[in-house]
Protein backbone atom coordinates (compact mmCIF):
# COMPACT_ATOMS: atom_id res chain seq x y z
CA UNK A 1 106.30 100.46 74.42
CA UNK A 2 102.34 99.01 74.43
CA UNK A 3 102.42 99.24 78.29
CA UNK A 4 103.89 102.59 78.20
CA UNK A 5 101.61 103.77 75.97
CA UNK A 6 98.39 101.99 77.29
CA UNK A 7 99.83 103.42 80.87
CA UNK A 8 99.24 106.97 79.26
CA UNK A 9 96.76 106.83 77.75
CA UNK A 10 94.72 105.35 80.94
CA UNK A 11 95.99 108.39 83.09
CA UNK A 12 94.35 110.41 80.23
CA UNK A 13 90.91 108.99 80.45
CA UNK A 14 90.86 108.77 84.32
CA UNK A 15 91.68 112.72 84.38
CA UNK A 16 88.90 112.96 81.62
CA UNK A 17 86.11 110.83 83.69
CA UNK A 18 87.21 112.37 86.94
CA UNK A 19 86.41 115.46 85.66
CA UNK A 20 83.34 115.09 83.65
CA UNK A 21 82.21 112.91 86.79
CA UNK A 22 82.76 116.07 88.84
CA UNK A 23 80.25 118.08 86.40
CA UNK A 24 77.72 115.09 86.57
CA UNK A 25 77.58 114.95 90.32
CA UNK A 26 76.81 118.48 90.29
CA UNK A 27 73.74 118.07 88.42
CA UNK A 28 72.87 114.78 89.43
CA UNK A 29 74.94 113.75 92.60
CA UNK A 30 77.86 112.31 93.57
CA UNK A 31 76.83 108.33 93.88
CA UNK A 32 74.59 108.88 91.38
CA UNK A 33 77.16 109.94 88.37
CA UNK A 34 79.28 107.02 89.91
CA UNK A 35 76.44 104.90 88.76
CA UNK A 36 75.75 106.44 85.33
CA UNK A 37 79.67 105.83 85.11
CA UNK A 38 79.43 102.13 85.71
CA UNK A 39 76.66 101.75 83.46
CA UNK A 40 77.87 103.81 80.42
CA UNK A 41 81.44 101.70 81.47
CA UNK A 42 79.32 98.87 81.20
CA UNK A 43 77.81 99.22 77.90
CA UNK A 44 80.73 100.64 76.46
CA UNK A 45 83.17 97.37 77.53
CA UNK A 46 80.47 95.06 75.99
CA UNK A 47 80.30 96.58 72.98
CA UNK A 48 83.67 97.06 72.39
CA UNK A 49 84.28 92.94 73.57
CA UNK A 50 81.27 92.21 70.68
CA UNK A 51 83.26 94.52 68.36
CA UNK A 52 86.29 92.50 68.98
CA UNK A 53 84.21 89.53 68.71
CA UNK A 54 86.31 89.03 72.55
CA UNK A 55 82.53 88.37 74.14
CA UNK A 56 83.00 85.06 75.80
CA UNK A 57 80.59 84.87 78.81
CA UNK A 58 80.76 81.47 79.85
CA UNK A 59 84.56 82.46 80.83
CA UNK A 60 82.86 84.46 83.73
CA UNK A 61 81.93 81.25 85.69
CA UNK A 62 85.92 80.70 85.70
CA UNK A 63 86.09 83.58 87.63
CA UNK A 64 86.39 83.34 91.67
CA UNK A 65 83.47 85.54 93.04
CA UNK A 66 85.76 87.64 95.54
CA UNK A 67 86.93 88.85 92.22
CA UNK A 68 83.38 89.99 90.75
CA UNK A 69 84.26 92.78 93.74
CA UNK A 70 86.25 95.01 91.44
CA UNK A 71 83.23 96.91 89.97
CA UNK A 72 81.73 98.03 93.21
CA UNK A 73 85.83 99.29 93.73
CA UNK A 74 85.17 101.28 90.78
CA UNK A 75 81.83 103.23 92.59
CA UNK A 76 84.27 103.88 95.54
CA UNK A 77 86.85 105.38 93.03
CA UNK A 78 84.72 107.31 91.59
CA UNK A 79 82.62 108.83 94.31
CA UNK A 80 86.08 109.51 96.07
CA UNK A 81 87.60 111.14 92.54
CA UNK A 82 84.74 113.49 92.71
CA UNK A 83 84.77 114.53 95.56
CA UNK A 84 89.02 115.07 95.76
CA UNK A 85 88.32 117.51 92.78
CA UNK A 86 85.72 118.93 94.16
CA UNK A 87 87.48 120.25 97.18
CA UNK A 88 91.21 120.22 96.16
CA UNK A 89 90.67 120.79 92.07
CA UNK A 90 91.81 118.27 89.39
CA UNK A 91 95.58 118.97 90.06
CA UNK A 92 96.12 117.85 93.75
CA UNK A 93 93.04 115.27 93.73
CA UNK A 94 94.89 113.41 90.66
CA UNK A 95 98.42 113.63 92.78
CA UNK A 96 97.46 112.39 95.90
CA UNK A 97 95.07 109.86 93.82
CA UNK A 98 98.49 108.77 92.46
CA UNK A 99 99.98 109.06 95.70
CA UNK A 100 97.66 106.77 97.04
CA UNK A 101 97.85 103.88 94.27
CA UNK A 102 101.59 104.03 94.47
CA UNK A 103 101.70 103.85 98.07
CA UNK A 104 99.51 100.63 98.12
CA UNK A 105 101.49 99.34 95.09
CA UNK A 106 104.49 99.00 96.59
CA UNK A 107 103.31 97.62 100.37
CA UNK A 108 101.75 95.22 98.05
CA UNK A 109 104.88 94.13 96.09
CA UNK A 110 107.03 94.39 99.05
CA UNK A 111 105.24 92.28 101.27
CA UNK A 112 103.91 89.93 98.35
CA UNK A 113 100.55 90.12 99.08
CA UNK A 114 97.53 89.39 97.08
CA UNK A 115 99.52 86.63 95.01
CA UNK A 116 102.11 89.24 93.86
CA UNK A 117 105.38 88.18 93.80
CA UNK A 118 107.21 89.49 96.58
CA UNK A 119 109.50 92.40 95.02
CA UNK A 120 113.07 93.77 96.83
CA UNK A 121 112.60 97.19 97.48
CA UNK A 122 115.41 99.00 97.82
CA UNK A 123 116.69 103.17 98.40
CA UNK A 124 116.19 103.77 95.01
CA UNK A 125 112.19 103.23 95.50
CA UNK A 126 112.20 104.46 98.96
CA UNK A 127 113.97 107.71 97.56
CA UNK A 128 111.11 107.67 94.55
CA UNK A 129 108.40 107.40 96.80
CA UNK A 130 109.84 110.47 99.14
CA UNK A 131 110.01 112.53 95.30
CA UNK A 132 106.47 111.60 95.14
CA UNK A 133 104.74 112.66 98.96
CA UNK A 134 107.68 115.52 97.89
CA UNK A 135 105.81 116.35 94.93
CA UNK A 136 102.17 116.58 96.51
CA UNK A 137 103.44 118.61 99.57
CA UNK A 138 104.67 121.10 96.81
CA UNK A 139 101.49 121.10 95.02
CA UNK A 140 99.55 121.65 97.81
CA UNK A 141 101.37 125.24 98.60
């Protein structure tokens, strides 16, 4: 029930950002409100680790530096969220973003990459992923 719930609640706050990120960039620009966003993320995630008394930096050096990568994802994410809504509106841009993380989801548990375990994928989740691309294409019209 957490996951479910902390599932939900992230869509929430990724429609809310990708949409207040869209107003930003129009005053500010696109990779600029990315980089407010990573900033204000920033702060806020350090705070809330000092609230949580969770602040342990020292654990960063146990951290392979391929992985320190993630943020600059983020920028990319952004910048791309923005500009989805900015052309297709908040609907279809959060669909196909959807579309998009699914699709690389399961390539990525089917084929076991990245240290995933490997995951049988069968015509149930072929079928789901068709009710998804299904889903977009009628979203789009």
């Amino acid at each position: 029930m957490k996951g479910l719930l902390a599932a939900l609640a992230a869509g929430f706050f990724i429609t809310l950002q990708g949409v207040a990120n869209t107003s930003i960039s129009g005053a500010i620009g696109t990779w600029q409100a990315a980089a407010l966003t990573q900033l204000t993320g920033f702060i806020g995630a350090v705070l809330l680790a000092l609230l949580m008394k969770d602040l342990k930096p020292r654990r960063l050096l146990e951290i392979k530096p391929i992985y320190g990568i993630g943020g600059a994802f983020a920028a990319i994410i952004i910048f791309g969220t923005v500009t989805a809504i900015q052309h297709v509106g908040v609907t279809l841009a959060t669909s196909l973003t959807l579309l998009g993380q699914l699709g690389l989801t399961f390539l990525i548990e089917w084929k076991g990459w990245l240290g995933v375990p490997k995951t049988k994928m069968g015509p149930a989740q072929v079928a789901g992923m068709a009710m998804m691309v299904a889903g977009v294409i009628l979203l789009s019209l």
